[in-house]
C-alpha atoms as a PDB file:
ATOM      1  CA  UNK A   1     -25.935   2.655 -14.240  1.00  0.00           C
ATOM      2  CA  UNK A   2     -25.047   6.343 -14.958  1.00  0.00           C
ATOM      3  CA  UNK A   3     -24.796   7.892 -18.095  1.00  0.00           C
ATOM      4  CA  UNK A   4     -20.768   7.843 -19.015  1.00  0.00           C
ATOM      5  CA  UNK A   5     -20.951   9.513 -21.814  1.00  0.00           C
ATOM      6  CA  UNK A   6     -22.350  12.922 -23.494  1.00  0.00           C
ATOM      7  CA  UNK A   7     -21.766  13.025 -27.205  1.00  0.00           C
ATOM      8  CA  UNK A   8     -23.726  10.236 -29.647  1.00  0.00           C
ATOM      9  CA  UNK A   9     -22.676  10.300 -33.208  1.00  0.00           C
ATOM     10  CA  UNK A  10     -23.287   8.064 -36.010  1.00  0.00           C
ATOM     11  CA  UNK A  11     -20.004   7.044 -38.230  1.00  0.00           C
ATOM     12  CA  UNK A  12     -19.764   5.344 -41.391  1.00  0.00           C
ATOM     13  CA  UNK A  13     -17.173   2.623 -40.842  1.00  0.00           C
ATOM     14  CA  UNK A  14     -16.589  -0.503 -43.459  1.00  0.00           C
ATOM     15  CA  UNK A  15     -19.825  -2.666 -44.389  1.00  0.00           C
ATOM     16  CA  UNK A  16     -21.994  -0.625 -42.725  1.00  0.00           C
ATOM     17  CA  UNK A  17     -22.238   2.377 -39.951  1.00  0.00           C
ATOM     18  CA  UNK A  18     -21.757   2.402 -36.048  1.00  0.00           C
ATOM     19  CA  UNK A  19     -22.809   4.729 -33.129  1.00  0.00           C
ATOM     20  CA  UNK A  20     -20.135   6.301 -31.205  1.00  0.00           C
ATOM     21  CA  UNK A  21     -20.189   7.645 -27.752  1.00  0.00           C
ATOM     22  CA  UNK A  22     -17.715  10.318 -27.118  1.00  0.00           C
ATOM     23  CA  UNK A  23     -15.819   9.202 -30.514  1.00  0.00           C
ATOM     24  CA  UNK A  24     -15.101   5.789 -29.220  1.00  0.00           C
ATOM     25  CA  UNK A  25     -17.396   2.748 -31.740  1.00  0.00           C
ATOM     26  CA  UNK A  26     -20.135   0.780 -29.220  1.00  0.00           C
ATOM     27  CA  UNK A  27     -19.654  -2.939 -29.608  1.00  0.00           C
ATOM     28  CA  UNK A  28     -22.361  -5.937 -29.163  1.00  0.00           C
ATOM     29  CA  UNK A  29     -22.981  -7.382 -25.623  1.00  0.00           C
ATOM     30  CA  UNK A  30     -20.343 -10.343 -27.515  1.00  0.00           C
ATOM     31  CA  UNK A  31     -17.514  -8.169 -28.342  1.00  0.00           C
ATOM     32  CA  UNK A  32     -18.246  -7.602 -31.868  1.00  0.00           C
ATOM     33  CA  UNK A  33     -18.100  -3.901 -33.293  1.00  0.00           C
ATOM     34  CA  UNK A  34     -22.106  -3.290 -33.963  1.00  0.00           C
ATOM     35  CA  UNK A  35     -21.974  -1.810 -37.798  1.00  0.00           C
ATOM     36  CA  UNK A  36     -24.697  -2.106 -38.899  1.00  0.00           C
ATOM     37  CA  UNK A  37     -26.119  -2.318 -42.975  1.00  0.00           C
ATOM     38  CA  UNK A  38     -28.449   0.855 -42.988  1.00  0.00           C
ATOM     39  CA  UNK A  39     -27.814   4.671 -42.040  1.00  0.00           C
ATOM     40  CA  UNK A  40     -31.370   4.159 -40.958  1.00  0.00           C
ATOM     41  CA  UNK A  41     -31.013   1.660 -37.974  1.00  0.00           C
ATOM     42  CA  UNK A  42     -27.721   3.217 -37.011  1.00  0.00           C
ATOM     43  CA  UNK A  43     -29.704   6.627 -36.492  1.00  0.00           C
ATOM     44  CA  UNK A  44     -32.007   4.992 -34.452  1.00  0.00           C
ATOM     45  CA  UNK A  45     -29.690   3.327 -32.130  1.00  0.00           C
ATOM     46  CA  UNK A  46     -28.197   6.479 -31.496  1.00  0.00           C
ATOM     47  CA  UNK A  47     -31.491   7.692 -30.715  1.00  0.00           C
ATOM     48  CA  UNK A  48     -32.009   5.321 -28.076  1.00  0.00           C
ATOM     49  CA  UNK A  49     -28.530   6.078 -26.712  1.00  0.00           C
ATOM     50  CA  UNK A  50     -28.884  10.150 -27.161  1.00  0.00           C
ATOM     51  CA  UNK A  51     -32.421   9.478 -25.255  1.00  0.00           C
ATOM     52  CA  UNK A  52     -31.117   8.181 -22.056  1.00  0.00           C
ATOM     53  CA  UNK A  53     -31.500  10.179 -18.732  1.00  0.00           C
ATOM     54  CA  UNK A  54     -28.587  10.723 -16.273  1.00  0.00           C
ATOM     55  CA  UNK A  55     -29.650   7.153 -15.117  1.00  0.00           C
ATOM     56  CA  UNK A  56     -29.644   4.505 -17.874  1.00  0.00           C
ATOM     57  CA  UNK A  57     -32.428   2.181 -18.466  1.00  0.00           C
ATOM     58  CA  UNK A  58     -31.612  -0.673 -19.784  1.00  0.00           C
ATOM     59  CA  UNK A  59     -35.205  -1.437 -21.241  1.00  0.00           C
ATOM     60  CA  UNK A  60     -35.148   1.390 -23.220  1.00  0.00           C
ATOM     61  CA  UNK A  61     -32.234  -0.462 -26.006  1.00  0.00           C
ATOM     62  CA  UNK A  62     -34.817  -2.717 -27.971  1.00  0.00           C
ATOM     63  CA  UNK A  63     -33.315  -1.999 -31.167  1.00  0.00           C
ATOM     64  CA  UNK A  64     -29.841  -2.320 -29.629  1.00  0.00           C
ATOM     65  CA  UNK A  65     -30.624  -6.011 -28.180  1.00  0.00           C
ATOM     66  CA  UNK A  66     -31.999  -6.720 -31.192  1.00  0.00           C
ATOM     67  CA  UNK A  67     -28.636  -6.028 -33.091  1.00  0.00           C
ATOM     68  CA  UNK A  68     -26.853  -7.639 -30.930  1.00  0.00           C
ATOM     69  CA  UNK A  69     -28.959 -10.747 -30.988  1.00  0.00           C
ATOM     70  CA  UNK A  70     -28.773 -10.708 -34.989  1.00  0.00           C
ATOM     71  CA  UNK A  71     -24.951  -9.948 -34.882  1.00  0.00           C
ATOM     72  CA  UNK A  72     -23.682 -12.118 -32.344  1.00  0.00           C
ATOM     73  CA  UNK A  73     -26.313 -15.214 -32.488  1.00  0.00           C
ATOM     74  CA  UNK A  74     -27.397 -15.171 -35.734  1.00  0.00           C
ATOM     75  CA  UNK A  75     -24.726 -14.090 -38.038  1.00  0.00           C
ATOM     76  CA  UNK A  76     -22.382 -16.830 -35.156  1.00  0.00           C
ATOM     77  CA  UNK A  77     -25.120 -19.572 -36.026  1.00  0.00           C
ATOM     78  CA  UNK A  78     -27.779 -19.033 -38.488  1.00  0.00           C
ATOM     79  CA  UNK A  79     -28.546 -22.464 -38.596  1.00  0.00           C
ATOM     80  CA  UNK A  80     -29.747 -22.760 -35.475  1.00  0.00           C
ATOM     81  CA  UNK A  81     -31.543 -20.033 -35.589  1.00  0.00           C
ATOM     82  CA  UNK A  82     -33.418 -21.078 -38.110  1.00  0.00           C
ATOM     83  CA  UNK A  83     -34.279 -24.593 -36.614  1.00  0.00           C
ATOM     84  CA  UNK A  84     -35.573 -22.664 -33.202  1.00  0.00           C
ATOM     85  CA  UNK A  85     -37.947 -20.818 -35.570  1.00  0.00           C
ATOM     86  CA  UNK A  86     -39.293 -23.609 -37.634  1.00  0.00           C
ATOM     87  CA  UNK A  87     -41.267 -25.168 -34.916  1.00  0.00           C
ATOM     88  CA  UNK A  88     -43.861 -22.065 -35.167  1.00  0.00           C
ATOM     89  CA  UNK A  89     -44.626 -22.999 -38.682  1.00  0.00           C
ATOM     90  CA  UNK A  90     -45.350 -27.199 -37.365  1.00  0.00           C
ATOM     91  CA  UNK A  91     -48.035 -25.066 -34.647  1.00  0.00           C
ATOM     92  CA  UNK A  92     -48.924 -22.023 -36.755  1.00  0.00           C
ATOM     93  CA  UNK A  93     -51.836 -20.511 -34.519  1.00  0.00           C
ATOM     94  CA  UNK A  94     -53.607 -19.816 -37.671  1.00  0.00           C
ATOM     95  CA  UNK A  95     -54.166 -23.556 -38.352  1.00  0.00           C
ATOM     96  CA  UNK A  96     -55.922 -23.991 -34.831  1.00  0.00           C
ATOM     97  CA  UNK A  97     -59.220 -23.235 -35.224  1.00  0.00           C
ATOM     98  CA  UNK A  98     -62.317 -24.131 -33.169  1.00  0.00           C
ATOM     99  CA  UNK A  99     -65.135 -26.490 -35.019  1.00  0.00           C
ATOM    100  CA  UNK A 100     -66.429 -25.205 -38.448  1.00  0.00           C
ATOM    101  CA  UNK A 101     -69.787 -24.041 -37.245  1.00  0.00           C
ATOM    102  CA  UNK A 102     -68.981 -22.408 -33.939  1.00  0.00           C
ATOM    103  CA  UNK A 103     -69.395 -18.922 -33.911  1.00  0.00           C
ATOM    104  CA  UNK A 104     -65.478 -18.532 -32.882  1.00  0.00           C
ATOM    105  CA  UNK A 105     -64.656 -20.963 -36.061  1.00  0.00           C
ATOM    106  CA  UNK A 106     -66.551 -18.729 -38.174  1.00  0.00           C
ATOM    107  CA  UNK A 107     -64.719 -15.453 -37.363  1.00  0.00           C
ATOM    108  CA  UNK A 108     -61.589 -17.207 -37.056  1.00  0.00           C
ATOM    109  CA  UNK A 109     -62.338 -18.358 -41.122  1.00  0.00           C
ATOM    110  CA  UNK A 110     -62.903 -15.220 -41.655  1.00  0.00           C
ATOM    111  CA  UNK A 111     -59.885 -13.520 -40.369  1.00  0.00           C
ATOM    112  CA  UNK A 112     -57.255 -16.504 -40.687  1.00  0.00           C
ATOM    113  CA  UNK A 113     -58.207 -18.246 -44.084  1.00  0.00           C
ATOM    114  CA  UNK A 114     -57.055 -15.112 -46.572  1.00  0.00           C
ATOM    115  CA  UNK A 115     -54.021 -14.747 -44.383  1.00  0.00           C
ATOM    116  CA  UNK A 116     -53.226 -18.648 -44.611  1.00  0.00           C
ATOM    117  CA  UNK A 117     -54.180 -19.241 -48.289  1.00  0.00           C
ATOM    118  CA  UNK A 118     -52.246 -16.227 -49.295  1.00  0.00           C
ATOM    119  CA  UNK A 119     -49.326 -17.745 -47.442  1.00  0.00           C
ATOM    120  CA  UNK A 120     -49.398 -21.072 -49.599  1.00  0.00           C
ATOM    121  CA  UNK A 121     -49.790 -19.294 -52.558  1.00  0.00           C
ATOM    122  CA  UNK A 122     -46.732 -17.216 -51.885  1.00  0.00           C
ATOM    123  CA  UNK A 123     -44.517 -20.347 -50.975  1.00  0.00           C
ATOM    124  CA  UNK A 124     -46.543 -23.251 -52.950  1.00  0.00           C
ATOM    125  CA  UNK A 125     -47.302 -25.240 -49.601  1.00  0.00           C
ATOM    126  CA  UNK A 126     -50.262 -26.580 -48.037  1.00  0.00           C
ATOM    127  CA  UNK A 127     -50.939 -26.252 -44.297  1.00  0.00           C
ATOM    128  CA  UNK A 128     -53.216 -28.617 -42.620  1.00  0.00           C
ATOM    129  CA  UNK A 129     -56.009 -27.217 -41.139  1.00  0.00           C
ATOM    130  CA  UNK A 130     -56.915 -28.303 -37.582  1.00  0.00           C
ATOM    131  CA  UNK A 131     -60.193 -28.033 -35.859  1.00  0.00           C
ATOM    132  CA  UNK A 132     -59.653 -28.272 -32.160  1.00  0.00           C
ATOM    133  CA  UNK A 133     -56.213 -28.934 -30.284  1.00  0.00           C
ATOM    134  CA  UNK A 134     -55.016 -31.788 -30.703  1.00  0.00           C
ATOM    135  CA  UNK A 135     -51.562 -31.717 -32.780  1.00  0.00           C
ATOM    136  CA  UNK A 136     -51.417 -32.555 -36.613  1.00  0.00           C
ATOM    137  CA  UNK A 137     -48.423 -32.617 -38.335  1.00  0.00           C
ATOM    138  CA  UNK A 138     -47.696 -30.310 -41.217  1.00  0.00           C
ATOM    139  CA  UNK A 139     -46.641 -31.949 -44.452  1.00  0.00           C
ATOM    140  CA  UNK A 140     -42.550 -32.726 -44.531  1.00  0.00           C
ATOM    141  CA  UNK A 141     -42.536 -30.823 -47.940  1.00  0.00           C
ATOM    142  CA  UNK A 142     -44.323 -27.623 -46.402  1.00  0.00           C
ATOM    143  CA  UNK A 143     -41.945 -27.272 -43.269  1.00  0.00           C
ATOM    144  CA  UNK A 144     -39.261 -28.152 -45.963  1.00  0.00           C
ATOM    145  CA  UNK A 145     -40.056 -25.111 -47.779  1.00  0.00           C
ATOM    146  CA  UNK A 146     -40.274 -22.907 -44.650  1.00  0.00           C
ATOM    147  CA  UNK A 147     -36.798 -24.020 -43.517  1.00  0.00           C
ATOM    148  CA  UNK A 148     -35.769 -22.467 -46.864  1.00  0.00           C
ATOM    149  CA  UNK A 149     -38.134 -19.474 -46.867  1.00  0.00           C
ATOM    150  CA  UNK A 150     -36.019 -18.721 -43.659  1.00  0.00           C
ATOM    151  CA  UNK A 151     -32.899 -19.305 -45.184  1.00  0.00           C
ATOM    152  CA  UNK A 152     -32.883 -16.766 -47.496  1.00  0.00           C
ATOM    153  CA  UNK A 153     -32.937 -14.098 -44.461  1.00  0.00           C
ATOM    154  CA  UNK A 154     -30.560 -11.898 -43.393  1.00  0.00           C
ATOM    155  CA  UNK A 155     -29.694 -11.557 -39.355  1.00  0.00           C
ATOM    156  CA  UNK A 156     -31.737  -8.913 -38.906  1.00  0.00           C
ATOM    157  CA  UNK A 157     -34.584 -10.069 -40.545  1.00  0.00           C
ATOM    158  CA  UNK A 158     -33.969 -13.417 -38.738  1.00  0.00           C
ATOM    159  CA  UNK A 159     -33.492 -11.606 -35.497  1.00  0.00           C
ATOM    160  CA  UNK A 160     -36.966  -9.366 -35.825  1.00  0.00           C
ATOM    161  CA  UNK A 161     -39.181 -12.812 -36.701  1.00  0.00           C
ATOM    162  CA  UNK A 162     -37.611 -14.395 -33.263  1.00  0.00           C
ATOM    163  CA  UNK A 163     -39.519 -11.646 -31.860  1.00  0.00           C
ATOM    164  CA  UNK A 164     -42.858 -11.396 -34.308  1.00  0.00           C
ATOM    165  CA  UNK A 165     -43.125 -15.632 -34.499  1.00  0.00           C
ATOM    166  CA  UNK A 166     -43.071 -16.551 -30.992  1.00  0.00           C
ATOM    167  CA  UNK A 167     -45.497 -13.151 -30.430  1.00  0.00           C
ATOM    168  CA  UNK A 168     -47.996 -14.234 -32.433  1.00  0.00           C
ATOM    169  CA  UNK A 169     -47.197 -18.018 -32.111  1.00  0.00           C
ATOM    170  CA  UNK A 170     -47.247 -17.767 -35.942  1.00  0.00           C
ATOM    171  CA  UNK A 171     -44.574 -17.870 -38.466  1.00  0.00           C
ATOM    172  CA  UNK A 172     -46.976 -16.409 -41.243  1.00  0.00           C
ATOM    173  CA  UNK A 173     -47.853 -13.640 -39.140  1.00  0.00           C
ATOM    174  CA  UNK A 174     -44.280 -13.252 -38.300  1.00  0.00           C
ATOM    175  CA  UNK A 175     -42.778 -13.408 -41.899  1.00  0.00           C
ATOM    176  CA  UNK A 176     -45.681 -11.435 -42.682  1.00  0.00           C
ATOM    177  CA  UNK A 177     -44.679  -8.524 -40.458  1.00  0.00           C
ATOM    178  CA  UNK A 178     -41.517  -8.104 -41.753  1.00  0.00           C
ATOM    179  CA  UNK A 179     -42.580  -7.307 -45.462  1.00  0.00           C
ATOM    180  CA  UNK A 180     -43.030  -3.360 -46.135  1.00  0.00           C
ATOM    181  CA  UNK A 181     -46.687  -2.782 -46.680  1.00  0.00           C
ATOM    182  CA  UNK A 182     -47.678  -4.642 -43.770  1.00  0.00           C
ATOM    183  CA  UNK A 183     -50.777  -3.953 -41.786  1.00  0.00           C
ATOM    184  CA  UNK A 184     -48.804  -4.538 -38.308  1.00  0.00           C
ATOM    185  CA  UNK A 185     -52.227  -3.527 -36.056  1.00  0.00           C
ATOM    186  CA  UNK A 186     -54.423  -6.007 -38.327  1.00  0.00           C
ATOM    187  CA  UNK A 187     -51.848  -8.789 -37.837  1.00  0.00           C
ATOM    188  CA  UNK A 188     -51.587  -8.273 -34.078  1.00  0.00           C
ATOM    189  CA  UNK A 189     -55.200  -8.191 -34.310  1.00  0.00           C
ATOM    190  CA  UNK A 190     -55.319 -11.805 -35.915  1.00  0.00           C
ATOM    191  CA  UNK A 191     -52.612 -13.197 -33.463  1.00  0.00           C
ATOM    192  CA  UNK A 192     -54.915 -12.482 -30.828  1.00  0.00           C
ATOM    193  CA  UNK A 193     -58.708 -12.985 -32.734  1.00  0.00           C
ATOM    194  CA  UNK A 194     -58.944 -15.941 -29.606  1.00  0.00           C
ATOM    195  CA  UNK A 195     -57.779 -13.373 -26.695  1.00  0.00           C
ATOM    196  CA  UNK A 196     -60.523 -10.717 -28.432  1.00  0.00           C
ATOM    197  CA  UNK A 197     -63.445 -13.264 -28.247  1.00  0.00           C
ATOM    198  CA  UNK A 198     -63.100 -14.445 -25.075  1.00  0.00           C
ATOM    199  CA  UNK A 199     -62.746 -10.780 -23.792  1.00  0.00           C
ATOM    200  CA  UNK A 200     -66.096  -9.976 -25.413  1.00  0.00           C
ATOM    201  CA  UNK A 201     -67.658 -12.768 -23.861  1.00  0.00           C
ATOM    202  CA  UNK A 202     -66.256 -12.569 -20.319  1.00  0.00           C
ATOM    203  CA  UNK A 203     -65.272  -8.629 -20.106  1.00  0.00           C
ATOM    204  CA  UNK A 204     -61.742  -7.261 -20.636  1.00  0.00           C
ATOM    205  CA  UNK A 205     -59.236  -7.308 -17.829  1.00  0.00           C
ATOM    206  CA  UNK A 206     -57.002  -4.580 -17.244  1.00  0.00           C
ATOM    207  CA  UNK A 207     -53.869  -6.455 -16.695  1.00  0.00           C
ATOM    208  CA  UNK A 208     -54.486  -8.463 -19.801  1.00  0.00           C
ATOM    209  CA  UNK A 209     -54.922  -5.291 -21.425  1.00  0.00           C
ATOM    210  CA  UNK A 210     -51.539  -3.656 -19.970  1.00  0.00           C
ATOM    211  CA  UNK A 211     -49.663  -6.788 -21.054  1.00  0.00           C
ATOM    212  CA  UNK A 212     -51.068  -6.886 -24.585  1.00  0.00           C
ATOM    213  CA  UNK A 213     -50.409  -3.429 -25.620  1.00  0.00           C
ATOM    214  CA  UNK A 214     -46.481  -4.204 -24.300  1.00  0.00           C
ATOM    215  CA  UNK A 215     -46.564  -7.287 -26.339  1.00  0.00           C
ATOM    216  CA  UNK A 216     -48.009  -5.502 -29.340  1.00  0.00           C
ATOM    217  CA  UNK A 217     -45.193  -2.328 -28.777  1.00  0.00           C
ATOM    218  CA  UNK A 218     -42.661  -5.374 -28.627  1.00  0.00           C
ATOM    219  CA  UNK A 219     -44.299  -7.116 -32.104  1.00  0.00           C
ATOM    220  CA  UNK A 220     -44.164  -3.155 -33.722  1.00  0.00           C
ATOM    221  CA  UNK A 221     -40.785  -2.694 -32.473  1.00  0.00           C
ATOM    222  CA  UNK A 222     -39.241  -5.913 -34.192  1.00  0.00           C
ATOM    223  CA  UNK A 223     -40.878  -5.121 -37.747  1.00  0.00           C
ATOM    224  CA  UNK A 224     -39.542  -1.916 -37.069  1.00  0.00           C
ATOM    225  CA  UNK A 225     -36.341  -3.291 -36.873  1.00  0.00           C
ATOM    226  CA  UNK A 226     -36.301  -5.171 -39.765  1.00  0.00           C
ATOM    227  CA  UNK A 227     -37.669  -2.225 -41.847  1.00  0.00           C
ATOM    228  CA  UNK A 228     -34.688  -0.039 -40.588  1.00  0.00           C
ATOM    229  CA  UNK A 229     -31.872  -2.213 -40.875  1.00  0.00           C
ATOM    230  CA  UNK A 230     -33.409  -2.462 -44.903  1.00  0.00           C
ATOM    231  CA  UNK A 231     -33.040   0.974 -45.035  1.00  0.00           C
END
């Protein structure tokens, strides 16, 4: 598609601000007027807009699909939302973990335990640990209070863990992503502790290389969102 447009301005507008294109308010892939809670993510959406060539690239919105997604999915059916997330807590990667006194279950005690403990301790749940990979259910009262962890997001924030949960195939890597101070390279790092050993055992591949750093610029970009739409 060509570019149809040559001014991008930000506007405040009611509950929030919107980017305009040639004075006229850009609306959600649904219809709905995209204002948006923070001057911050507003800026950056024009950004993305202001930083397209005379050709557009589509791949080049990721903050713009992800307001979209949080406006007309999750603020339409939060709900749902929430029950398509809750699964990652029943699997959490981080409660996977190869036998005790393998080398791999070592480091992966090492890296995962303080992430996991620090998780129940912040939400007063247990997870099950698993050795191997066959499936063990999580206790009712634990995925009871992660349905209501979740719950007390906003859209965005729900919209950004869609991304940062099903990237790490954690939820408490993915919740943990989204809070301020977080170390988003050491988390990526842990979501893929498994991918890391195997490539120092059997040599790194360059495709598998080329396809994590896009999944890690796709995890970054989602807490990013989160962080801007906080202002």
């Amino acid at each position: 598609m060509k570019r149809f447009y040559k001014a991008v301005t930000v506007a405040a507008e009611a509950g929030g601000f919107r980017v305009q294109l040639d004075g006229r308010g850009i609306r959600t892939v649904g219809g709905r007027a995209q204002i948006v809670p923070s001057a911050a993510l507003a800026e950056a959406l024009a950004a993305e807009w202001a930083g397209q060539a005379d050709e557009i690239d589509p791949a080049a919105f990721v903050l713009r699909d992800l307001t979209d997604y949080a406006l007309d999915v999750v603020e339409a059916g939060k709900a749902g939302v929430i029950e398509e997330l809750a699964p990652y807590g029943e699997t959490d990667t981080l409660c996977y973990r190869a036998e005790p006194d393998e080398a791999l279950g070592v480091r992966q005690r090492a890296v995962w335990e303080p992430l996991l403990t620090a998780a129940e301790a912040r939400w007063h749940v247990r997870f099950v640990r698993v050795a191997g990979i066959i499936h063990k259910p999580q206790p009712p009262e634990t995925l009871a209070r992660l349905r209501d962890e979740l719950g007390t997001l906003d859209a965005y924030a729900l919209a950004a863990l869609r991304n940062t949960a099903a990237l790490a195939a954690s939820l408490v890597l993915g919740l943990k992503a989204l809070e301020p101070s977080a170390d988003l390279d050491a988390l990526w790092d842990a979501a893929n502790l498994e991918e890391d050993w195997q490539a120092e055992l059997w040599g790194k591949d360059a495709e598998a290389l080329e396809r994590r750093a896009r999944r890690h610029a796709a995890f970054a970009a989602a807490a990013r969102f989160a962080a801007l739409a906080r202002g």
